[in-house]
Each structure stands twice: as structure tokens, then as C-alpha cells.
N, C-alpha and C. Protein backbone atom coordinates (compact mmCIF):
# COMPACT_ATOMS: atom_id res chain seq x y z
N UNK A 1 0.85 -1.17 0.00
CA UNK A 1 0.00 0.00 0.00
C UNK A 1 0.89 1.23 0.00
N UNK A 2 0.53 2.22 -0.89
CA UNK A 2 1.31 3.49 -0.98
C UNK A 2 1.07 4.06 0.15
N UNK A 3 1.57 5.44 0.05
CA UNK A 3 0.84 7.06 0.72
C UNK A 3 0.51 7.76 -0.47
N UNK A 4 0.90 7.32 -1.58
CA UNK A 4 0.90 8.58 -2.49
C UNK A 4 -0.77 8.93 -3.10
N UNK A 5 -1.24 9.66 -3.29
CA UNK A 5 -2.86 9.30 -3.64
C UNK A 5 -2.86 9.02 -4.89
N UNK A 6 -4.05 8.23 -4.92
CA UNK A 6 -4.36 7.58 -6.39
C UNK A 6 -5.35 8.67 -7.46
N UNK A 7 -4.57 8.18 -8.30
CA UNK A 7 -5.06 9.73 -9.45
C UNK A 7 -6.52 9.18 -10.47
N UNK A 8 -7.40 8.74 -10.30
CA UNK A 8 -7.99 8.72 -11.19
C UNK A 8 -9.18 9.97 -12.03
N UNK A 9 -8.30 10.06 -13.22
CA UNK A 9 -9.20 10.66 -14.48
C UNK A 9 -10.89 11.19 -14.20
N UNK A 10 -11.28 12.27 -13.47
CA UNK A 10 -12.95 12.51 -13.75
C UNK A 10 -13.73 11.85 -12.51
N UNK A 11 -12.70 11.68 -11.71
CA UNK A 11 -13.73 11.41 -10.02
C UNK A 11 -13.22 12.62 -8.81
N UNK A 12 -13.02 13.47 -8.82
CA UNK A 12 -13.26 14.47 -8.09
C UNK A 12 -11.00 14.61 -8.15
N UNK A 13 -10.87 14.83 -6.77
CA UNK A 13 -9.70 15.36 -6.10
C UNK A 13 -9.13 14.00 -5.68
N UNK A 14 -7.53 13.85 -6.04
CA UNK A 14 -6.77 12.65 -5.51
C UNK A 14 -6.98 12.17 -4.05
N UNK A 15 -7.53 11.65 -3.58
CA UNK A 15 -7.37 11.09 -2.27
C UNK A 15 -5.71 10.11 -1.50
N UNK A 16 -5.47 9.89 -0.32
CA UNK A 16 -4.82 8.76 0.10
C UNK A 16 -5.64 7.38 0.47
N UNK A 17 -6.65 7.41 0.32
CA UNK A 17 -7.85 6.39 0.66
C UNK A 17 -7.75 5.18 -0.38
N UNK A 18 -7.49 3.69 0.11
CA UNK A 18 -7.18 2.51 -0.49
C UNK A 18 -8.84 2.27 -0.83
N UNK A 19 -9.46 1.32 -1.84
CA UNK A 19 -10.45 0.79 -1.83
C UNK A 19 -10.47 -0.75 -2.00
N UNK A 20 -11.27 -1.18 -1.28
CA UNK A 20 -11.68 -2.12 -0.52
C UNK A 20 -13.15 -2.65 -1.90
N UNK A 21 -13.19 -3.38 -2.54
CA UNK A 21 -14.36 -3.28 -3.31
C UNK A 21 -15.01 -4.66 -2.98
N UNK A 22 -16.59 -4.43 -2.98
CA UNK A 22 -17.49 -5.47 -2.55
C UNK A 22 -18.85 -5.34 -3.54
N UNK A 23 -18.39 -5.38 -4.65
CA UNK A 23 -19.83 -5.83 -5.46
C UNK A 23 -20.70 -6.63 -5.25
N UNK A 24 -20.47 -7.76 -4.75
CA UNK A 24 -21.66 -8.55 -4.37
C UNK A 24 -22.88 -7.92 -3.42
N UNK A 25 -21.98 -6.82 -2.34
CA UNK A 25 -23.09 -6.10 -1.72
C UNK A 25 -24.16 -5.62 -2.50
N UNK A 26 -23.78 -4.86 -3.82
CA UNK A 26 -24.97 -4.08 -4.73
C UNK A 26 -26.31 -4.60 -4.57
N UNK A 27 -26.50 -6.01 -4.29
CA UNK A 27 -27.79 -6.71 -4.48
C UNK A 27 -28.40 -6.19 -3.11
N UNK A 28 -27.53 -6.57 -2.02
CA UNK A 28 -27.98 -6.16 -0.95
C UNK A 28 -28.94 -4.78 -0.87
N UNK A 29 -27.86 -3.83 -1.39
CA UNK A 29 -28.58 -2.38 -1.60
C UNK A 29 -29.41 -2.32 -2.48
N UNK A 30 -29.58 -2.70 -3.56
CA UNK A 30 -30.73 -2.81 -4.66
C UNK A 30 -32.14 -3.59 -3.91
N UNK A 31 -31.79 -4.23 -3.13
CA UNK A 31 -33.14 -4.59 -2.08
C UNK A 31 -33.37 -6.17 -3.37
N UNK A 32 -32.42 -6.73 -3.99
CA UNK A 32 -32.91 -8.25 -4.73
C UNK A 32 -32.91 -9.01 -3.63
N UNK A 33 -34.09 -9.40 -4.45
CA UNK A 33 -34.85 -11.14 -3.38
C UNK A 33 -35.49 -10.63 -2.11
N UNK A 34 -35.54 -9.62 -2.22
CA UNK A 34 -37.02 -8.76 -0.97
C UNK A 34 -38.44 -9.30 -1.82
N UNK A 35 -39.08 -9.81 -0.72
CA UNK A 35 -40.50 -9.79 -0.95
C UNK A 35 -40.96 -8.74 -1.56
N UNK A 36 -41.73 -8.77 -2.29
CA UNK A 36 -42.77 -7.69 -3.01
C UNK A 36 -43.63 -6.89 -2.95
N UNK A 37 -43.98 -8.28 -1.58
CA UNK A 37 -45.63 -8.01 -0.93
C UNK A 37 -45.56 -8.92 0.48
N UNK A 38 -46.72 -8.76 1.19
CA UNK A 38 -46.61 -9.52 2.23
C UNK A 38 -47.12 -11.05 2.19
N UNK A 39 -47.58 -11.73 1.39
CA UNK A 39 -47.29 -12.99 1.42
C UNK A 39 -46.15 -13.67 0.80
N UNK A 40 -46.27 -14.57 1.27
CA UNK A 40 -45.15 -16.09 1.02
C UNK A 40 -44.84 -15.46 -0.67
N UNK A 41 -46.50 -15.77 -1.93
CA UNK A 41 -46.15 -16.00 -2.95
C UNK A 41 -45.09 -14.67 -3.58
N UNK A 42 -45.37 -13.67 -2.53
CA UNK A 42 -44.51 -12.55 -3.36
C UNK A 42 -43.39 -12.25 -3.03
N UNK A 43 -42.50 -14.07 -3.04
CA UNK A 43 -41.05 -14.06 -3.95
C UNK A 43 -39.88 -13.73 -2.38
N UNK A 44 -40.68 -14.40 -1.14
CA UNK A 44 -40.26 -14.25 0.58
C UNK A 44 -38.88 -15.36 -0.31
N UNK A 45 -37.73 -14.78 0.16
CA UNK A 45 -36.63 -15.78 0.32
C UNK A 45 -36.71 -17.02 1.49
N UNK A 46 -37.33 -16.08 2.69
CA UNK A 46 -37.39 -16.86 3.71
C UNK A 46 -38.01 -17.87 3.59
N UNK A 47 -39.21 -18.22 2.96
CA UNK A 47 -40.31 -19.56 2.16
C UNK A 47 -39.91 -20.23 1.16
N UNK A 48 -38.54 -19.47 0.52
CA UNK A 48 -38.12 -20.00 -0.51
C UNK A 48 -36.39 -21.21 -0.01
N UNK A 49 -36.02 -20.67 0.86
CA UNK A 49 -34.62 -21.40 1.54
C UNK A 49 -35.01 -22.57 1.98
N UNK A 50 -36.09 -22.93 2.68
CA UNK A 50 -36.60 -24.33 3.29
C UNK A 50 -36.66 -25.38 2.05
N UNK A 51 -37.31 -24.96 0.68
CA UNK A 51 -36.90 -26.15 -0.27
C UNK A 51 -35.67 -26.39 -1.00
N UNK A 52 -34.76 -25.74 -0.93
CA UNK A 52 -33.26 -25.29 -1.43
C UNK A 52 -32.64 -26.66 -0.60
N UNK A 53 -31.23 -27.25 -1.27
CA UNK A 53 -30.53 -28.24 -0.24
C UNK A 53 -30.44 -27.08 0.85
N UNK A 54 -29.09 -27.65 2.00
CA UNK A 54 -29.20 -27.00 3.04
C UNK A 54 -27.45 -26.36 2.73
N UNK A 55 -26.31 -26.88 1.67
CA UNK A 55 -25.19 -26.33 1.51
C UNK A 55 -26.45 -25.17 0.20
N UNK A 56 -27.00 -25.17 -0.86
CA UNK A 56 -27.77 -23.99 -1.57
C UNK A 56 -28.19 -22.84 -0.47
N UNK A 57 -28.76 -23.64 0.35
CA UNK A 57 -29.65 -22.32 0.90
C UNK A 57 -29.36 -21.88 2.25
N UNK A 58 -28.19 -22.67 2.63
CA UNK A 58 -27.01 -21.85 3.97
C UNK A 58 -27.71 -22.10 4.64
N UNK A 59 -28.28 -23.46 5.19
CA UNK A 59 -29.28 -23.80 6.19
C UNK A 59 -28.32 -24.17 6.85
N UNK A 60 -27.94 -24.17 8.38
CA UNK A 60 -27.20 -24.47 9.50
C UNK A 60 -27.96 -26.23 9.89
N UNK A 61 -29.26 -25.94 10.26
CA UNK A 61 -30.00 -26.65 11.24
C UNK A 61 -31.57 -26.91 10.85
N UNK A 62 -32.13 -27.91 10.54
CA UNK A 62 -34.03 -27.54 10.59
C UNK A 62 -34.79 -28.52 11.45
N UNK A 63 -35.43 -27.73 12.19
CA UNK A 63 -36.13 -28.09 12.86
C UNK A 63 -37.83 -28.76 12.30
N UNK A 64 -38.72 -28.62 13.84
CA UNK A 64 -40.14 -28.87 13.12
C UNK A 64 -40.77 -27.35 13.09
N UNK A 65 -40.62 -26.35 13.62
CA UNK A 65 -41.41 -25.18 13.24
C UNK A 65 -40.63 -23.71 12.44
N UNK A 66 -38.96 -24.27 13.35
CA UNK A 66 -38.35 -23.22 12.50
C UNK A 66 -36.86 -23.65 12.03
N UNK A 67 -36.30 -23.27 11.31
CA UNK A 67 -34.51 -23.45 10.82
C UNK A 67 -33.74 -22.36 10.98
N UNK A 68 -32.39 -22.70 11.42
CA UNK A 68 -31.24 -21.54 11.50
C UNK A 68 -30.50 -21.48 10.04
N UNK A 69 -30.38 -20.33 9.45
CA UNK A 69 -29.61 -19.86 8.18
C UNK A 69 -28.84 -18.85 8.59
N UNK A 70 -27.77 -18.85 7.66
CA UNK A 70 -26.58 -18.20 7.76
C UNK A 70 -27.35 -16.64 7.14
N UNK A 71 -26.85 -15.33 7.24
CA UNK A 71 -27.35 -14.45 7.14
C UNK A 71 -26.16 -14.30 5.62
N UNK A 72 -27.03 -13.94 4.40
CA UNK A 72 -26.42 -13.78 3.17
C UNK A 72 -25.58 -12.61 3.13
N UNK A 73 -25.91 -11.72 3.84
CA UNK A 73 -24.85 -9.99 4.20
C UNK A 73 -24.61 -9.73 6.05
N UNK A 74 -23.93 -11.14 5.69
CA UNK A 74 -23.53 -11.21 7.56
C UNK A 74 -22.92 -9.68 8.18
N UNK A 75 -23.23 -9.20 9.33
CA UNK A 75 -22.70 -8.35 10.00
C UNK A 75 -21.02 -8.73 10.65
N UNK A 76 -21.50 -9.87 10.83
CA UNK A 76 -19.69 -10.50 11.51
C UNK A 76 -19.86 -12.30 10.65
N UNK A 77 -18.80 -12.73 10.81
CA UNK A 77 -18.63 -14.10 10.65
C UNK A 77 -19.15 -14.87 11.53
N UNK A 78 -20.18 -15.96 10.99
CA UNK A 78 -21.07 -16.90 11.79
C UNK A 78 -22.60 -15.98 11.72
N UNK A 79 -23.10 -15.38 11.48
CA UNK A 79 -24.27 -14.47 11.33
C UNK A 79 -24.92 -15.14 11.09
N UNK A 80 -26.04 -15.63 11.58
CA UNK A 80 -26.97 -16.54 11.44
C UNK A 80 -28.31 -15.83 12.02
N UNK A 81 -29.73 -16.49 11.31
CA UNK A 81 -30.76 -16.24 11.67
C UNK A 81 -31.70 -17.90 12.05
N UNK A 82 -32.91 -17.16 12.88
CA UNK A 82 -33.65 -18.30 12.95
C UNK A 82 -34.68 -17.99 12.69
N UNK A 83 -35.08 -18.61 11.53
CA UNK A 83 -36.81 -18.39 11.40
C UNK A 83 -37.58 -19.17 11.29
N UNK A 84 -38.78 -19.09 11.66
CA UNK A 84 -39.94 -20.03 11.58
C UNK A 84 -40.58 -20.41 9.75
N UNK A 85 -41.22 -21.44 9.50
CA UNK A 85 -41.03 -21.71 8.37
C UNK A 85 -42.20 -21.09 7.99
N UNK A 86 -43.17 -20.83 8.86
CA UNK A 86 -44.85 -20.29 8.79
C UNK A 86 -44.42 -18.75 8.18
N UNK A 87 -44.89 -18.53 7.43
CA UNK A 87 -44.42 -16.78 6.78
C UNK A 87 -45.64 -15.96 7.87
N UNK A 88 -44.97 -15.15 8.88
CA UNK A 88 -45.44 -14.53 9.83
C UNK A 88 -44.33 -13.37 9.74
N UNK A 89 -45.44 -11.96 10.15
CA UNK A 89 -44.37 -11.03 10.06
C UNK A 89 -44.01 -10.59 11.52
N UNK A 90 -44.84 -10.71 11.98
CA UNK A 90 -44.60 -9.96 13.85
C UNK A 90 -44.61 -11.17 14.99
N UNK A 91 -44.19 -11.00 15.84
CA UNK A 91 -44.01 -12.06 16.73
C UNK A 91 -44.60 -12.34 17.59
N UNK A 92 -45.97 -11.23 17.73
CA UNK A 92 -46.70 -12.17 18.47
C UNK A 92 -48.01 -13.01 17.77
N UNK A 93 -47.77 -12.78 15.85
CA UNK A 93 -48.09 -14.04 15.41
C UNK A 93 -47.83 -15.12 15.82
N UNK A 94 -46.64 -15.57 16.09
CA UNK A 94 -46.41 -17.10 16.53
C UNK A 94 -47.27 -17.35 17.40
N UNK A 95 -47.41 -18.87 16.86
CA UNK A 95 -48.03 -20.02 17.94
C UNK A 95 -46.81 -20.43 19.06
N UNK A 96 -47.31 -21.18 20.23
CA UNK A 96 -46.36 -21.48 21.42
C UNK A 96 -45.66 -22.54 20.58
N UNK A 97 -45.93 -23.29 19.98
CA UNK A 97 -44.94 -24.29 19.54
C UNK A 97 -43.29 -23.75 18.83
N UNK A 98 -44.04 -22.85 18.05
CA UNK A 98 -42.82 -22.04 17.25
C UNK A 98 -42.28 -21.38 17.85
N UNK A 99 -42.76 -20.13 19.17
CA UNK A 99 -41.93 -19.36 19.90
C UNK A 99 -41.37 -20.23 20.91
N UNK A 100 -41.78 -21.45 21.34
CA UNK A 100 -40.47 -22.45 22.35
C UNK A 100 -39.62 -23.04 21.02
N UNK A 101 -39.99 -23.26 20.29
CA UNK A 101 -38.81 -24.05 19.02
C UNK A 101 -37.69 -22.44 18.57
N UNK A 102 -37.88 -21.57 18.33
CA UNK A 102 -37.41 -20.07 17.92
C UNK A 102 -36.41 -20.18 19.39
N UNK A 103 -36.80 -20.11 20.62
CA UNK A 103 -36.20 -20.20 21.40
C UNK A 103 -34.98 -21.32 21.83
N UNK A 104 -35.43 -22.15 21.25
CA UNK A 104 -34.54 -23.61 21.80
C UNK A 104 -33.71 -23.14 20.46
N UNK A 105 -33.67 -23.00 19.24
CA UNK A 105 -32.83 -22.96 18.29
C UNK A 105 -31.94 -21.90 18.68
N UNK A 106 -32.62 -20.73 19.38
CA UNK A 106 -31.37 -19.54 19.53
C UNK A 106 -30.38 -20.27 20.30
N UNK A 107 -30.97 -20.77 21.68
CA UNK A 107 -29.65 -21.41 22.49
C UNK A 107 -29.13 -22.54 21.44
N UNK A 108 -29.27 -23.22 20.99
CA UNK A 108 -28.62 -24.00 20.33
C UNK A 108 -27.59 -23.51 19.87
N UNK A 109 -27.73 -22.33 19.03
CA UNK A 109 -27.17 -22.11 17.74
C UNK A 109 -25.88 -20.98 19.06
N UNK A 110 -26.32 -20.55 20.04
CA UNK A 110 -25.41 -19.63 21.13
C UNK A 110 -24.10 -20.55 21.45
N UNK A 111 -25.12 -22.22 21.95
CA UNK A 111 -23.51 -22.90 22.32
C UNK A 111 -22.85 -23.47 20.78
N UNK A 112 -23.66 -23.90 19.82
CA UNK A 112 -22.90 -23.81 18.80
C UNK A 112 -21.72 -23.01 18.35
N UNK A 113 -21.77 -21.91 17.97
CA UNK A 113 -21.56 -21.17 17.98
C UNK A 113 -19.99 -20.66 18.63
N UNK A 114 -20.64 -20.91 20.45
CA UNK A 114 -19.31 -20.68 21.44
C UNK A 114 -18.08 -22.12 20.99
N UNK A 115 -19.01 -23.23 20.88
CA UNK A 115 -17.85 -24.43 20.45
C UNK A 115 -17.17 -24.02 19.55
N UNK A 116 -18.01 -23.58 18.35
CA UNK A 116 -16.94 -23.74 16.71
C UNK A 116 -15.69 -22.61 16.63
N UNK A 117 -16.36 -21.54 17.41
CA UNK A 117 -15.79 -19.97 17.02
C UNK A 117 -15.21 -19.17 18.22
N UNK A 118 -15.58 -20.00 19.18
CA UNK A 118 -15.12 -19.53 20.38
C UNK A 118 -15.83 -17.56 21.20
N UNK A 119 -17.10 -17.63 20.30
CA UNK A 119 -17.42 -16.41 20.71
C UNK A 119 -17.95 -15.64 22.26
N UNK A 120 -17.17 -14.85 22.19
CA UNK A 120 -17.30 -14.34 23.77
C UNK A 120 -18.94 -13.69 24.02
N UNK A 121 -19.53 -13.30 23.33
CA UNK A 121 -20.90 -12.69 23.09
C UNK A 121 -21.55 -12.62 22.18
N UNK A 122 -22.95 -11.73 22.43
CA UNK A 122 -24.17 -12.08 20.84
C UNK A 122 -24.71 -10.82 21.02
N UNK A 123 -24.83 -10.45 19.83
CA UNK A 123 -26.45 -9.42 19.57
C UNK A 123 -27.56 -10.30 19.19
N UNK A 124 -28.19 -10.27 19.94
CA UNK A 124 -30.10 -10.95 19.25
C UNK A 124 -30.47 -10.37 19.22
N UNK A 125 -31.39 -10.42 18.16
CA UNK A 125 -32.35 -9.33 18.25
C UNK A 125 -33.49 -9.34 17.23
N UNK A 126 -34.49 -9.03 17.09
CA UNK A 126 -35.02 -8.72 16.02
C UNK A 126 -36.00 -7.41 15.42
N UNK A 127 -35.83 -7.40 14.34
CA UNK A 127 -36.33 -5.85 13.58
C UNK A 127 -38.06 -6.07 12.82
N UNK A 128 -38.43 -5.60 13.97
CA UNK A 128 -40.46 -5.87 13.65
C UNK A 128 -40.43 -4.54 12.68
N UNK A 129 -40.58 -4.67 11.44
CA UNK A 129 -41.69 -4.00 10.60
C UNK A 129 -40.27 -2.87 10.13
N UNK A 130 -40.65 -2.19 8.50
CA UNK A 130 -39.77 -1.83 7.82
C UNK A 130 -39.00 -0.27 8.89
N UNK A 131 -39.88 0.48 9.97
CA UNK A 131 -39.35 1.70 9.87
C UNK A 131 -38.47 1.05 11.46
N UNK A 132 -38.46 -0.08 11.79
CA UNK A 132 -37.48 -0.80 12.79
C UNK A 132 -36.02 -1.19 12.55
N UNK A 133 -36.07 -1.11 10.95
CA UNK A 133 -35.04 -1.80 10.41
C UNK A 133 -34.66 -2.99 9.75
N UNK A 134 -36.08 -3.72 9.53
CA UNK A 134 -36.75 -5.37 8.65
C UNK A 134 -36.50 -5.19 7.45
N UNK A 135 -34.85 -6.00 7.25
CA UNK A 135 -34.85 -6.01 5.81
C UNK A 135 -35.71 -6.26 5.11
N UNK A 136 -36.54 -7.31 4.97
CA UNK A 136 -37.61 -8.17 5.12
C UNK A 136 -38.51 -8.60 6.30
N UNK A 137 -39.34 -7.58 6.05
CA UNK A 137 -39.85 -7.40 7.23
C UNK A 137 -41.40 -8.51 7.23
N UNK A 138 -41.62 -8.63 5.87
CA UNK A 138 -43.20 -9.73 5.67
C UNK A 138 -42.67 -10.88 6.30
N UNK A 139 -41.52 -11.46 6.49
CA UNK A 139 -41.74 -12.72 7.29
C UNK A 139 -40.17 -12.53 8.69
N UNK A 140 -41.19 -12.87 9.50
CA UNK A 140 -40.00 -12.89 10.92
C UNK A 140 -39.35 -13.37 11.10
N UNK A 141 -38.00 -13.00 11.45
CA UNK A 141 -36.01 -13.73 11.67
C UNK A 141 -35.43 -13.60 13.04
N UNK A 142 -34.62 -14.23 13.55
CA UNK A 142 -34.31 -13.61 14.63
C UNK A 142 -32.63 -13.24 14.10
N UNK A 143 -32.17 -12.35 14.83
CA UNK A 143 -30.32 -12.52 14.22
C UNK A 143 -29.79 -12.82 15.39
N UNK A 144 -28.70 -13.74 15.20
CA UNK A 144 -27.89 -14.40 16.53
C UNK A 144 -26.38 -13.63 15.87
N UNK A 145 -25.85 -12.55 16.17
CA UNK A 145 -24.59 -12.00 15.62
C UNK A 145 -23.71 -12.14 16.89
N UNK A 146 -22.19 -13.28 16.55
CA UNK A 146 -21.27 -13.47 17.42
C UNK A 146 -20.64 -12.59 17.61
N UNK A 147 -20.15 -12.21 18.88
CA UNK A 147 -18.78 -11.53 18.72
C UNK A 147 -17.79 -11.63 20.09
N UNK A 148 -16.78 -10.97 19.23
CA UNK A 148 -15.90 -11.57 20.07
C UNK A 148 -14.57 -10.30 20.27
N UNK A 149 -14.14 -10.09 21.68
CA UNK A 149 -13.48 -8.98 22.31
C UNK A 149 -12.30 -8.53 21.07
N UNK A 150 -12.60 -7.03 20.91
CA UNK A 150 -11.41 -6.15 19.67
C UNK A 150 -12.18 -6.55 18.44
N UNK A 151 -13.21 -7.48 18.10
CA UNK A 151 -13.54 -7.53 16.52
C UNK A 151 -14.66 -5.72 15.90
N UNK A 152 -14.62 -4.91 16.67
CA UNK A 152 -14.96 -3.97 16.17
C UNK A 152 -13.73 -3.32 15.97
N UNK A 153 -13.06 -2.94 14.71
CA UNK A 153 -11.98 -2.02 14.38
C UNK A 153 -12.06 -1.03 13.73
N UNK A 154 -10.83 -0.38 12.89
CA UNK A 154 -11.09 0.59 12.15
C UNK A 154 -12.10 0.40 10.61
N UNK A 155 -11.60 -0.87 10.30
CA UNK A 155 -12.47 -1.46 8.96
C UNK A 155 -13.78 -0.70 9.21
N UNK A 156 -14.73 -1.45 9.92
CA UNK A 156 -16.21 -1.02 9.91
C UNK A 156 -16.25 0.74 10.38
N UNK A 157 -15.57 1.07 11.33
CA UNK A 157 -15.45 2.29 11.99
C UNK A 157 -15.48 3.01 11.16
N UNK A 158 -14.23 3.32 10.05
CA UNK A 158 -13.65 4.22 9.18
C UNK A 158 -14.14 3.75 8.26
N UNK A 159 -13.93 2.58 7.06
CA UNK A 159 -14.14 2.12 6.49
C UNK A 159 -15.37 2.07 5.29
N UNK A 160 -16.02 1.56 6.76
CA UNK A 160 -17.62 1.22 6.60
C UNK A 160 -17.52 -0.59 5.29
N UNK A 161 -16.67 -1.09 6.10
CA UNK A 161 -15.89 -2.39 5.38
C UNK A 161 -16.49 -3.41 6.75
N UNK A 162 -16.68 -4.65 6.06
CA UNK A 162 -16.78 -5.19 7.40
C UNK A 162 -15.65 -6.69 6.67
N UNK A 163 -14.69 -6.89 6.98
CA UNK A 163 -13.81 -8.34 7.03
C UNK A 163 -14.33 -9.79 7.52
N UNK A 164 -14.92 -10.53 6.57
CA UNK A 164 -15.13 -11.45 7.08
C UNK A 164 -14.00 -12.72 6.56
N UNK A 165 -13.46 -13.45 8.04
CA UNK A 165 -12.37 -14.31 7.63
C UNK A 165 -12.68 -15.79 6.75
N UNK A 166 -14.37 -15.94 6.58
CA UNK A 166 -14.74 -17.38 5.91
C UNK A 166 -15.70 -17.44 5.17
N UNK A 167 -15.34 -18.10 4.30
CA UNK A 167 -16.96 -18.35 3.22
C UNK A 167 -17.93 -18.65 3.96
N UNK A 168 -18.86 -18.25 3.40
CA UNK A 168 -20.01 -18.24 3.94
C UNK A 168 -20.50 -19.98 3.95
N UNK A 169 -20.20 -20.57 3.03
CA UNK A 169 -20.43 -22.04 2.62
C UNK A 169 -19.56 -22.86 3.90
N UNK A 170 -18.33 -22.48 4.33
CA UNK A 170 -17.57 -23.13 5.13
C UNK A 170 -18.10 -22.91 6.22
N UNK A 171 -18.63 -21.57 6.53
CA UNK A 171 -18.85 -21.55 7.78
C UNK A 171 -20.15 -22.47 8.19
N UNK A 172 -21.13 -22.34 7.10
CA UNK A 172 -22.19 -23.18 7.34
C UNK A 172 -21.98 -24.93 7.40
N UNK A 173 -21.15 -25.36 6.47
CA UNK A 173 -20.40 -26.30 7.22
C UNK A 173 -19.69 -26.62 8.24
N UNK A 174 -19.27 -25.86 8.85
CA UNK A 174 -18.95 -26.12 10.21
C UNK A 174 -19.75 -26.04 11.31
N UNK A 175 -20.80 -24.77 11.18
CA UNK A 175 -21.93 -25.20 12.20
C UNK A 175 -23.03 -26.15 12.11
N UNK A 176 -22.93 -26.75 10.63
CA UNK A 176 -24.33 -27.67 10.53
C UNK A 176 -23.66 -28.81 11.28
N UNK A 177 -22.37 -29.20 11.08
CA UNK A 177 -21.73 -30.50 11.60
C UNK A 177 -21.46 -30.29 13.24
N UNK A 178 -21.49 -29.19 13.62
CA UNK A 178 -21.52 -29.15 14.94
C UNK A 178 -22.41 -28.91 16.29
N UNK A 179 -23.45 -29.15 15.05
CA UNK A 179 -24.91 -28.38 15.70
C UNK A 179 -25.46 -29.68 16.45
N UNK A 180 -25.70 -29.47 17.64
CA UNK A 180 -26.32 -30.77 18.11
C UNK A 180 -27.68 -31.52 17.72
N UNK A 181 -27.65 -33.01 17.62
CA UNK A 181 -29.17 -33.61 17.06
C UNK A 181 -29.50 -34.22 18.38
N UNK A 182 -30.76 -33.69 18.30
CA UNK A 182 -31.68 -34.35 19.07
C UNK A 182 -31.78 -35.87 19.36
């Protein structure tokens, strides 16, 4: 890496600023594979991952009411969600079966998680309805985001980069094989 700034032709003033490029995000921001509408048929990824294999559709784990998936624009490495397979958007839709199964999968997927990756802590959480922050907000997720002491740095800080050290495919191989069976 230089100091010297990079000169390019017809984009403003030379900077010292390296770039970091992540095209695959674009989809993210373009909002592809967002529901349309609020049912299932209008094109829910979340209704659509349950018939996908489970290395296609970054399934960790499936249960009987809900499955853990790897989050496609993880916040950290291991980013995983759990959702119920019933296309429900708010949570106190759920039936008791699904909110004790939603529950038993989060801990699952917590000591999972602490085994494979060794993570010291979690954000859970979830984002009810679009002005909350629901990427997809027509059907309900929970996010289980690991982390672990110093992984906030300058990358995301300055950046606005987030480093993830594993494919997304590997990682889901490693937690599907480590995920405990009933």
C-alpha cells in the first residue's frame, strides 16, 4: 500500500484512501430477493430457503417449526438467523410451539456457535416492521450476531468495510456438523 494518492481521471480530487471493493453487496442495496408483498407468494426468500438443499440455501440446522440460516450480508462471521417456516411477520403471530422451538434454536445455535468460534458474546435481536429496520420485514427472523473482544476495528469504523475471515459455505459447514441432534 502506498501514501501517495491515487489519481484517477474525472472522479473528483486525488485522495490517500485505499479501496476495498465489494460488489456482491450491490444486491444487498438494490433490495434483490425482498419480498414484493406480504405474502409467502410474493417471492419471501425466507419460504423460498426451506426447499433449497441445506449447503444452496445456507441452512445451519431444521427443525419442526423453525430453521437456522446463515445471514447472506452477515454483519460478523457466523451471522446466522432463525426463522420459523410459517411466513409470519410480527411475533406475536407465533403459535407457542414455534416461539419455544425459535427459542430452543437460539440457544442451540449460542452454544454452537461458542464451540466452533469460540465467541465471547451475541447481539439478538429482532427488527419488527420496515421503519425498525426489517430487511424483510413480511416474514419474521431472529439474528444471533457473534462476537468476540477487539472484533470492532477501524475497517467497519472508518471504512464502513466489514472483514469477514470465511466463506459463507464453510462456515455453514462447520456449524451444521456441529450443531447438536436431538
Amino acid at each position: 500500500m502506498t501514501s501517495e494518492p491515487e489519481i484517477q481521471d474525472g472522479v473528483g480530487g486525488p485522495d490517500a484512501f485505499a479501496r476495498l471493493w465489494t460488489p456482491h453487496r450491490m444486491a444487498y442495496i438494490k433490495g434483490e430477493n425482498k419480498p414484493s408483498g406480504p405474502t409467502p407468494d410474493d417471492g419471501c426468500p425466507f419460504c423460498r430457503i426451506p426447499s433449497l438443499s441445506d449447503v444452496d440455501g445456507l441452512v445451519v440446522a431444521r427443525g419442526e417449526q423453525v430453521y437456522a440460516v446463515l445471514n447472506l450480508y452477515p454483519y460478523n462471521g457466523g451471522h446466522l438467523m432463525v426463522v420459523p417456516y410459517r411466513h409470519v411477520a410480527d411475533y406475536t403471530d407465533l403459535d407457542d410451539a414455534e416461539t419455544i422451538e425459535l427459542a430452543r434454536f437460539t440457544k442451540l445455535a449460542m452454544t454452537t456457535l461458542r464451540k466452533v468460534s469460540g465467541a465471547q458474546g451475541f447481539n439478538i435481536g429482532m427488527n419488527q416492521g420496515h421503519v425498525a429496520g426489517a430487511g424483510i420485514a413480511a416474514h419474521l427472523h431472529q439474528h444471533l450476531v457473534p462476537r468476540w473482544g477487539g472484533d470492532t476495528n477501524f475497517m467497519p469504523v472508518v471504512g464502513h468495510t466489514k472483514v469477514l475471515p470465511q466463506l459463507l459455505a464453510d462456515t455453514r459447514e462447520m456449524l451444521a456438523t456441529a450443531w447438536p441432534v436431538d
